[in-house]
N, C-alpha and C. Protein backbone atom coordinates (compact mmCIF):
# COMPACT_ATOMS: atom_id res chain seq x y z
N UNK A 1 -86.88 8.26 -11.21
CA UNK A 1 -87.77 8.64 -12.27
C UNK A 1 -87.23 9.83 -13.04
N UNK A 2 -85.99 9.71 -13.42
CA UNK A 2 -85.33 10.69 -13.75
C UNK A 2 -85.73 11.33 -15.30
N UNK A 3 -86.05 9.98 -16.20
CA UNK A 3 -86.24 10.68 -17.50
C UNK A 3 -87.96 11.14 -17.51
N UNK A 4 -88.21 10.72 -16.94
CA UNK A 4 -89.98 11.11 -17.51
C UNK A 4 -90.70 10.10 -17.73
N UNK A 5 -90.47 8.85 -18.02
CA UNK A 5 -90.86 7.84 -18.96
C UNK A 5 -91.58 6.18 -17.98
N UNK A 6 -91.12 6.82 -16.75
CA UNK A 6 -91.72 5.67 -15.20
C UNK A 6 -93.57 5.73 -15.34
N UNK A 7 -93.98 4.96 -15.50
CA UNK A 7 -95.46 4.54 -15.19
C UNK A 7 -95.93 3.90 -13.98
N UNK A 8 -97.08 3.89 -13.19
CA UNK A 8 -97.71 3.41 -12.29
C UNK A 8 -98.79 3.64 -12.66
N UNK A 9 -99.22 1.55 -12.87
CA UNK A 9 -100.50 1.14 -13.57
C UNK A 9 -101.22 0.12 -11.81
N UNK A 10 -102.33 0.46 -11.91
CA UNK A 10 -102.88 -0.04 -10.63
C UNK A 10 -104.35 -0.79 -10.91
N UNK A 11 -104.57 -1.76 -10.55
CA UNK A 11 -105.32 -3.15 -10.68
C UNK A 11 -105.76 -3.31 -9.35
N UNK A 12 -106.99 -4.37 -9.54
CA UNK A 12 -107.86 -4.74 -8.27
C UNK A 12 -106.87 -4.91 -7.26
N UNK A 13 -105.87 -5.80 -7.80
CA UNK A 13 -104.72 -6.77 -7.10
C UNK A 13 -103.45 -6.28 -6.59
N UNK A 14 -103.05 -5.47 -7.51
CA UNK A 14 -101.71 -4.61 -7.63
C UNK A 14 -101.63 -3.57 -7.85
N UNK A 15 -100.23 -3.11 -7.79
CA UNK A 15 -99.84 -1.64 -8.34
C UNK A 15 -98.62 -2.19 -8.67
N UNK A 16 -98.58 -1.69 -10.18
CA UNK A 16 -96.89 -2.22 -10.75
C UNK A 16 -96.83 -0.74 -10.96
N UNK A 17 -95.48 -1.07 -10.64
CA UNK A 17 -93.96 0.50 -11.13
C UNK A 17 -93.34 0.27 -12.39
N UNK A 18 -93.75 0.69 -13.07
CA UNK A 18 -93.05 0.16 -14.77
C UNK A 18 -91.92 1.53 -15.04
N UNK A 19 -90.63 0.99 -15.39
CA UNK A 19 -89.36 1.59 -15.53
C UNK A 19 -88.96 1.00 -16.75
N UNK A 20 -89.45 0.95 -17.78
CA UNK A 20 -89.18 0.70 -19.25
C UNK A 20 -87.75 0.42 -19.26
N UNK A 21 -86.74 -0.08 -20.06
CA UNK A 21 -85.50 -0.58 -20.38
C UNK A 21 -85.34 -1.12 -21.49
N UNK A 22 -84.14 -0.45 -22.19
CA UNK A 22 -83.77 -0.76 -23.35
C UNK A 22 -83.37 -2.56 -23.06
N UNK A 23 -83.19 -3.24 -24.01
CA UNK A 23 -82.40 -4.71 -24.17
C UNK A 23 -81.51 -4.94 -23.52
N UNK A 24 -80.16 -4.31 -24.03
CA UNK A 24 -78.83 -4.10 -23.34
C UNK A 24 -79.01 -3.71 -22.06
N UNK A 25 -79.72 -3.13 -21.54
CA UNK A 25 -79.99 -2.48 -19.87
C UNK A 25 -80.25 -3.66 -19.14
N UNK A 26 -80.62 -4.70 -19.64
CA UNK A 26 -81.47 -6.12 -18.56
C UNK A 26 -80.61 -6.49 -17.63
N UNK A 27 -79.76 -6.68 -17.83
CA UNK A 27 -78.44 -7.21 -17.01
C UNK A 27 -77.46 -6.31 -15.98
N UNK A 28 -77.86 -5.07 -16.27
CA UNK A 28 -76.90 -4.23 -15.42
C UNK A 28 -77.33 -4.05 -14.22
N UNK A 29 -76.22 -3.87 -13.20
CA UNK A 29 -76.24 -3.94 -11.70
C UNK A 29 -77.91 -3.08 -11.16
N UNK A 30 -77.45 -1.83 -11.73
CA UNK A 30 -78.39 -0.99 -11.07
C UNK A 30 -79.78 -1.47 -11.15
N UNK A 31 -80.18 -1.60 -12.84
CA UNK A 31 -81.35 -2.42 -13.20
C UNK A 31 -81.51 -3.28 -12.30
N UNK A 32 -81.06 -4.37 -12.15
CA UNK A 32 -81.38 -5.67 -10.83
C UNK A 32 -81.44 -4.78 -9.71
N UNK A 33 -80.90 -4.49 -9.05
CA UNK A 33 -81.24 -3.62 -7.69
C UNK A 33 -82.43 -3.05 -7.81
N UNK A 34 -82.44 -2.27 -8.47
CA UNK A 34 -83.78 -1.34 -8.81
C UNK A 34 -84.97 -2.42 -8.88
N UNK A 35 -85.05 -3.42 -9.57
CA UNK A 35 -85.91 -4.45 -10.01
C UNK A 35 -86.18 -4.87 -8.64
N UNK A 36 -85.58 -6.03 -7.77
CA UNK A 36 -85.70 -6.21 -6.86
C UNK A 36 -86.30 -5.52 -5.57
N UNK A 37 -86.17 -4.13 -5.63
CA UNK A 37 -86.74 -3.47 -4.25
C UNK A 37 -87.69 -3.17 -4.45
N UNK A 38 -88.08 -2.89 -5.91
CA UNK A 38 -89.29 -2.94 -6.52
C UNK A 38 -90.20 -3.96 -5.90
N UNK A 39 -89.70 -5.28 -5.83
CA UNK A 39 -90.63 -6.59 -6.01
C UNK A 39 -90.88 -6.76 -4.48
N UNK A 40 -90.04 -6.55 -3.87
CA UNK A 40 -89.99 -6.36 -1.79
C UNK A 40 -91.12 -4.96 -1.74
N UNK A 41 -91.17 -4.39 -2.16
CA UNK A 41 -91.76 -2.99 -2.57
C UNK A 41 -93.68 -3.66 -2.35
């Protein structure tokens, strides 16, 4: 959560971790990693 800009929105059901990303960012390694442990998370 380095820039400031990470959200945690929480629902009956869930809690999502929102890490905003530019376009070009979708595909990069870290992004997927990050995404994923998220979703095991």
């Amino acid at each position: 959560m380095a820039n400031g800009y990470n959200f945690v929105a929480e629902t009956q059901d869930a809690i999502y971790l929102l890490e905003p990303k530019a376009r070009n960012q979708m595909n990069d390694a870290e992004v997927i990693a990050k995404k994923e442990v998220a979703v095991k998370w």
